[in-house]
N, C-alpha and C. Protein backbone atom coordinates (compact mmCIF):
# COMPACT_ATOMS: atom_id res chain seq x y z
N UNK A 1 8.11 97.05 162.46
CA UNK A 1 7.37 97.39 163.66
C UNK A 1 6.56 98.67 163.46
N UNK A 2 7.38 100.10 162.77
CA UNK A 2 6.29 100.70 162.82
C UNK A 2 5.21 100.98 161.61
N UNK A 3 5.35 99.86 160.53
CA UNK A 3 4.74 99.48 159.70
C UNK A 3 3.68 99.14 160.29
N UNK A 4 3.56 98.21 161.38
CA UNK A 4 2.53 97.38 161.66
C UNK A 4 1.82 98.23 162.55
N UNK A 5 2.49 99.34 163.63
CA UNK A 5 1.45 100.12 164.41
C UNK A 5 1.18 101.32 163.38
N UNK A 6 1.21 101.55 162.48
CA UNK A 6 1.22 102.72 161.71
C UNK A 6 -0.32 102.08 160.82
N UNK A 7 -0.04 100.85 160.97
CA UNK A 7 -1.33 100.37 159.86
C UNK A 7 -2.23 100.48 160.60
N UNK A 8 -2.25 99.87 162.04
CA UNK A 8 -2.65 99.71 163.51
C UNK A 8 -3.80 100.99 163.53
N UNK A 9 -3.28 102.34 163.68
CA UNK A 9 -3.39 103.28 163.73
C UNK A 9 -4.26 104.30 162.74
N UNK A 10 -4.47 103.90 161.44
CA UNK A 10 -5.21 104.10 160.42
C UNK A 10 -6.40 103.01 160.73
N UNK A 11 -6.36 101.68 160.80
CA UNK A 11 -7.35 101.48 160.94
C UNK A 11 -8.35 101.24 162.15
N UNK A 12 -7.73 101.95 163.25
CA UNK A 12 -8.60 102.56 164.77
C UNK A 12 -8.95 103.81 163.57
N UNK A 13 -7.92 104.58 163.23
CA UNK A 13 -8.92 106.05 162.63
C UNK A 13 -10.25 105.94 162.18
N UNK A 14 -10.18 105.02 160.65
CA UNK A 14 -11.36 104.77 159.55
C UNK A 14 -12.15 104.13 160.61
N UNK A 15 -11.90 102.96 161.25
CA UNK A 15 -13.10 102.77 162.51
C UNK A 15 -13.79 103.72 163.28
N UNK A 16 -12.93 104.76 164.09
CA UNK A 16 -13.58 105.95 164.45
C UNK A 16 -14.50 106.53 163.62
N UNK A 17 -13.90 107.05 162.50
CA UNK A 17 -14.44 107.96 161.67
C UNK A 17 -16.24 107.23 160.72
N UNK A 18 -16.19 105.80 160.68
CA UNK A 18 -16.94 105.08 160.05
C UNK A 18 -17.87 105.13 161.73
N UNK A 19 -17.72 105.28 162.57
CA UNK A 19 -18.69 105.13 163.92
C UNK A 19 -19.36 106.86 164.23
N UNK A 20 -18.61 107.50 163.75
CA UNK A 20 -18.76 108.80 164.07
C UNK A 20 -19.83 109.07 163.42
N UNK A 21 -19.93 108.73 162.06
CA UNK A 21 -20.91 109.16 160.57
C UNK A 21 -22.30 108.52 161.27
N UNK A 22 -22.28 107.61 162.35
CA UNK A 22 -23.42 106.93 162.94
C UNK A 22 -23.77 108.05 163.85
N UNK A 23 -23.34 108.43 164.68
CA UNK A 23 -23.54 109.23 165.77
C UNK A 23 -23.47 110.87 165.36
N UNK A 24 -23.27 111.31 164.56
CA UNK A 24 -22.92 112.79 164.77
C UNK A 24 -24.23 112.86 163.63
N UNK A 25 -25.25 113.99 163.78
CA UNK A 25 -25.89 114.54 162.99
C UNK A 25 -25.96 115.68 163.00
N UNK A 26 -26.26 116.50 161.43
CA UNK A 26 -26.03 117.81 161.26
C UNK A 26 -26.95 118.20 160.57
N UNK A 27 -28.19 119.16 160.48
CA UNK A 27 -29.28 119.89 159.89
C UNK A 27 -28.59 120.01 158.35
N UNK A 28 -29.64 120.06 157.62
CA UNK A 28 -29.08 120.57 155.96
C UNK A 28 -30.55 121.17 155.78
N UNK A 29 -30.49 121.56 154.50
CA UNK A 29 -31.78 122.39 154.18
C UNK A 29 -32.67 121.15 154.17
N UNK A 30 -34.25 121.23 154.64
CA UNK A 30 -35.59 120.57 154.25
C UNK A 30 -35.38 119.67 156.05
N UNK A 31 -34.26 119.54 156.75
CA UNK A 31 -33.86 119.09 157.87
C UNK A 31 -33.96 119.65 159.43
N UNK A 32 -34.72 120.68 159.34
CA UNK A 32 -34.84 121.69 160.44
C UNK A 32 -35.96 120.76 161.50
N UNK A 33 -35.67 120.22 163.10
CA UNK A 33 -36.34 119.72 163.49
C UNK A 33 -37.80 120.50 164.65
N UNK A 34 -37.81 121.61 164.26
CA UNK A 34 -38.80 122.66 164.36
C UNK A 34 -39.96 122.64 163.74
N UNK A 35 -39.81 122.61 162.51
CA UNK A 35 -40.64 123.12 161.24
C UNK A 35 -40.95 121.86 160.58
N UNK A 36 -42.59 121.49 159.90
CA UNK A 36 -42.24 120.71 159.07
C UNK A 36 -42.85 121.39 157.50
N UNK A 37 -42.44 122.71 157.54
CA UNK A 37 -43.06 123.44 156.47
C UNK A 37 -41.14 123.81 155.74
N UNK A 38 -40.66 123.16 155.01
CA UNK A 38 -40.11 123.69 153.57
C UNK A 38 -39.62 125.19 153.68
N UNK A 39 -40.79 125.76 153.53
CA UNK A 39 -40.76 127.20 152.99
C UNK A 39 -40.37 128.45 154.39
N UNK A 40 -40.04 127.41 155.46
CA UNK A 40 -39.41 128.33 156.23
C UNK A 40 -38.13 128.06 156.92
N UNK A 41 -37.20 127.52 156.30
CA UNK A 41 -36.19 127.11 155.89
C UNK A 41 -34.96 128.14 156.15
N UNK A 42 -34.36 127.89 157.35
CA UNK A 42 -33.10 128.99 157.25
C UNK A 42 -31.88 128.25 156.64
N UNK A 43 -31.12 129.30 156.02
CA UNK A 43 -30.31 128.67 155.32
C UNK A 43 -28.59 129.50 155.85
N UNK A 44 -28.64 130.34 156.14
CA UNK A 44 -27.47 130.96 157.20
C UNK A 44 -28.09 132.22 157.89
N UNK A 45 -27.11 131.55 158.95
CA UNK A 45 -27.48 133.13 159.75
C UNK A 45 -26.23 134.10 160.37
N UNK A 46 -25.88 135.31 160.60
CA UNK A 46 -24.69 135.81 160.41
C UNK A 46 -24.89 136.88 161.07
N UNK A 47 -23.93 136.58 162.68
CA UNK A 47 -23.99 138.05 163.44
C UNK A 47 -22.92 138.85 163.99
N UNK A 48 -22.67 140.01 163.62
CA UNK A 48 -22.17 140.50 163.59
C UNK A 48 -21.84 142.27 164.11
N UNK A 49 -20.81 142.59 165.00
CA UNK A 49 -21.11 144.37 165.37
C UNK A 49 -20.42 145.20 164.28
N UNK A 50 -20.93 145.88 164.21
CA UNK A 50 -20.64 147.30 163.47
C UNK A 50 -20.68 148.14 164.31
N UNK A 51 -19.88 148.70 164.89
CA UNK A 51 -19.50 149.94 165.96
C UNK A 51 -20.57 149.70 166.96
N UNK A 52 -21.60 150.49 167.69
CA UNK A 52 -22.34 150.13 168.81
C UNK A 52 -23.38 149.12 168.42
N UNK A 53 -23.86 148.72 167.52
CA UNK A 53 -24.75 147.72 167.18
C UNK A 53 -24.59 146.56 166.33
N UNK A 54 -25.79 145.49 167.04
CA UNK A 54 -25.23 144.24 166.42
C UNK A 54 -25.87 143.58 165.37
N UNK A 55 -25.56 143.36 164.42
CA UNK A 55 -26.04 143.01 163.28
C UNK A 55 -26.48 141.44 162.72
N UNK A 56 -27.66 141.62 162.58
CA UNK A 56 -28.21 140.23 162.69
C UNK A 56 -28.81 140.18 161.05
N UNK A 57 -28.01 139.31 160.12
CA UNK A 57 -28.08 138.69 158.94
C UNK A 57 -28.85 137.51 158.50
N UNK A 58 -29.65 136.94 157.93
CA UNK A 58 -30.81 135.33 157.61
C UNK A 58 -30.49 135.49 156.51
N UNK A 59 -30.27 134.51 155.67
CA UNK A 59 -31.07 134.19 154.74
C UNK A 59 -31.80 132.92 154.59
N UNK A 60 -32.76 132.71 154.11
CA UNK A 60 -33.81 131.93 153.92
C UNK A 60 -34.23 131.64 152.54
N UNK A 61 -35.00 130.63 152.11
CA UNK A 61 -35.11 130.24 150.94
C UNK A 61 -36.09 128.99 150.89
N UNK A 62 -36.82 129.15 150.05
CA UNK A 62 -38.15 127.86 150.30
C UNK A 62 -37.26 127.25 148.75
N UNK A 63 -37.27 126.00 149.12
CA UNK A 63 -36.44 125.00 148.71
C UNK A 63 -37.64 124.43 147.40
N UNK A 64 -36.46 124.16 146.37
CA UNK A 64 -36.17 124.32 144.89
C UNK A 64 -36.17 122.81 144.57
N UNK A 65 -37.26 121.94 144.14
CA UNK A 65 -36.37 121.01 143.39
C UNK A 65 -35.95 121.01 142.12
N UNK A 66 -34.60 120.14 141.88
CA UNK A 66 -33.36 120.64 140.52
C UNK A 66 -34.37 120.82 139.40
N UNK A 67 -34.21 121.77 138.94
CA UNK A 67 -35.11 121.73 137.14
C UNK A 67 -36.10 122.63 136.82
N UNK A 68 -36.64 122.80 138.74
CA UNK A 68 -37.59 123.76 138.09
C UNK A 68 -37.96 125.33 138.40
N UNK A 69 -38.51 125.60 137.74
CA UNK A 69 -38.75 127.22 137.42
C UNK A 69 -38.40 128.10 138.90
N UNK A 70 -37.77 129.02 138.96
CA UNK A 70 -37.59 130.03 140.20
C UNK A 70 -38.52 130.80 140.71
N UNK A 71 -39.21 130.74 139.58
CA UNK A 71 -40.88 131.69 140.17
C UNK A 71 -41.79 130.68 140.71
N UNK A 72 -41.59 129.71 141.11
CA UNK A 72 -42.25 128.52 141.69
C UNK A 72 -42.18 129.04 143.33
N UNK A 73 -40.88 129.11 144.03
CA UNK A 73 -40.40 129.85 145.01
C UNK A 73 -41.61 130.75 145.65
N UNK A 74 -42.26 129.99 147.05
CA UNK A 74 -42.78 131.35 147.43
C UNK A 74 -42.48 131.08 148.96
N UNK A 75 -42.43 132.13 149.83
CA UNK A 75 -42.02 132.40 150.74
C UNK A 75 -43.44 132.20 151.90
N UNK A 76 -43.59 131.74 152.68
CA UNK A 76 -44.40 131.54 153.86
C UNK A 76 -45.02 132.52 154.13
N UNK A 77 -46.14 132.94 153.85
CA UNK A 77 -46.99 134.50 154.50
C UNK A 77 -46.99 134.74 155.80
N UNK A 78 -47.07 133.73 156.52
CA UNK A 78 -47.00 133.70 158.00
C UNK A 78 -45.97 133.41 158.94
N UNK A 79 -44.78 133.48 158.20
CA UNK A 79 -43.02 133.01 158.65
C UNK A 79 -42.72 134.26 159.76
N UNK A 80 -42.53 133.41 161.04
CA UNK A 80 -41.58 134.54 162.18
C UNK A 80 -40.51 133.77 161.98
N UNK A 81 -39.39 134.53 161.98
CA UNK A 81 -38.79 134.39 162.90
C UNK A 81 -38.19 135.29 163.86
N UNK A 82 -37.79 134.65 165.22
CA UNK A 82 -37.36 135.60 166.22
C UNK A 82 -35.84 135.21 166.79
N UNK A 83 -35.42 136.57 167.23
CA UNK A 83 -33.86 136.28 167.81
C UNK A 83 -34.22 136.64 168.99
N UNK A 84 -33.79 136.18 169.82
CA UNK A 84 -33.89 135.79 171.09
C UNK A 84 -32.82 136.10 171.57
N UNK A 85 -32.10 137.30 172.48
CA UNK A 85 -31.30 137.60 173.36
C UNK A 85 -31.30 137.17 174.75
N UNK A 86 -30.43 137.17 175.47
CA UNK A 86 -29.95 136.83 176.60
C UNK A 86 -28.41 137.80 176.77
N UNK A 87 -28.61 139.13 177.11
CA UNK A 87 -27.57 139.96 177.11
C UNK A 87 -26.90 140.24 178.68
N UNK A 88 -27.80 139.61 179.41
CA UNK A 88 -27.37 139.83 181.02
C UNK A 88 -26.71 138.45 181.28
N UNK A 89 -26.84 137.20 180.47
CA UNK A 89 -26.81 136.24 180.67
C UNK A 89 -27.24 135.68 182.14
N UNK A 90 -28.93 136.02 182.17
CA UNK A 90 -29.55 135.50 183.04
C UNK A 90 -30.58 134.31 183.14
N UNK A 91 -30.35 133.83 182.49
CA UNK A 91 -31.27 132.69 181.68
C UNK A 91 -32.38 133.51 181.70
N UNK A 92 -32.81 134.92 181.41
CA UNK A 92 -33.76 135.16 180.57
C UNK A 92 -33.82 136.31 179.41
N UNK A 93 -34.76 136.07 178.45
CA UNK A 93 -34.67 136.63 177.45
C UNK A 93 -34.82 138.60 177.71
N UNK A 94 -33.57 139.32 177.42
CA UNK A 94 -33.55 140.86 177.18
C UNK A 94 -34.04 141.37 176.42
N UNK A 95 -33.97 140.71 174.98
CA UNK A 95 -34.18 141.81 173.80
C UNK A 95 -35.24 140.14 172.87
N UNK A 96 -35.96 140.18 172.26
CA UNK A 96 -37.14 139.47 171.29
C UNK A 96 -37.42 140.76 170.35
N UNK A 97 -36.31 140.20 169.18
CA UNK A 97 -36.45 141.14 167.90
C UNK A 97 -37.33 139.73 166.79
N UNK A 98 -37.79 140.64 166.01
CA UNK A 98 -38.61 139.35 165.28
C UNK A 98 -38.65 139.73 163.77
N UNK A 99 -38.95 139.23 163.02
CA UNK A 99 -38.90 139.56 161.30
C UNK A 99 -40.18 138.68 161.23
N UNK A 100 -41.13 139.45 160.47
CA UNK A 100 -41.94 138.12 159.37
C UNK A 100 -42.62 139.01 158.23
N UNK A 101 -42.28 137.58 157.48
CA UNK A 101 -42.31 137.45 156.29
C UNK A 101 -43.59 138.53 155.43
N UNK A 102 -44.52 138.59 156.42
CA UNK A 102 -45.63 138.95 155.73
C UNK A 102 -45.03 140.69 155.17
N UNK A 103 -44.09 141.10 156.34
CA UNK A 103 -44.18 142.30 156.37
C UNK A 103 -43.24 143.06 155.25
N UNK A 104 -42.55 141.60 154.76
CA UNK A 104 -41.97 142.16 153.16
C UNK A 104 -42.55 141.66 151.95
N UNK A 105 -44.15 142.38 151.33
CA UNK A 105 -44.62 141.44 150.52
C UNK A 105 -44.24 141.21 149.09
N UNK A 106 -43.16 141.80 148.72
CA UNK A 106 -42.61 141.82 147.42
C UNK A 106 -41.65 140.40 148.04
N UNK A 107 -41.47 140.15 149.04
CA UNK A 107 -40.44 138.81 149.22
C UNK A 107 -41.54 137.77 149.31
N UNK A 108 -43.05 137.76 149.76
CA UNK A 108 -43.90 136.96 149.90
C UNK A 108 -44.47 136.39 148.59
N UNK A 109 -44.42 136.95 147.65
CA UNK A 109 -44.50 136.20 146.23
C UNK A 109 -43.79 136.02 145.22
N UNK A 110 -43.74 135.16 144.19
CA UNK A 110 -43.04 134.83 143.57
C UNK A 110 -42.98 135.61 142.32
N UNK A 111 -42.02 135.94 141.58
CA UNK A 111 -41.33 136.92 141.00
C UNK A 111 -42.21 136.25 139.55
């Protein structure tokens, strides 16, 4: 008996789990449904406080195919991006901090 609901039970799981892989989608790099430019590509983002302030981490990376050269790599001249606060939680934006790309040009070309 509990052979048979135990088998029962594994295969409702693998059913779930084989229905889920249909329904659940998750961004990977070149997958961002924003952008259809590559080269502005976030790849983590990481925030964090350090005593009174909060620390806002990216990295980014214009995407590599396998084999070839790293100095190929160039970064978007015209890449914002912006973080967008909501610190009153008023549905509106407090703080619009922004980074772009242009403004680090040793990161804007390729090595």
């Amino acid at each position: 008996m509990f052979l048979k609901h135990g088998f029962l039970f594994i295969l409702i799981l693998v059913g779930l789990l084989a229905i889920s892989g249909l329904v659940i989608q998750a961004a990977d790099h070149i997958d961002s449904p924003d952008t259809d430019e590559s080269n502005l590509d976030i790849n983590d983002l990481y925030v964090f406080s350090r005593g009174n302030n909060m620390v806002f981490a990216m990295t980014v990376s214009p995407i590599l195919m396998p084999g070839s050269e790293t100095n190929t790599a160039a970064f978007n001249p015209n890449g914002l991006y912006q973080f967008k606060l909501d610190v009153e939680q008023s549905d509106n934006v407090d703080s619009n901090d922004r980074a772009f790309l242009n403004a680090f040009p040793y990161l804007a070309q390729p090595n």
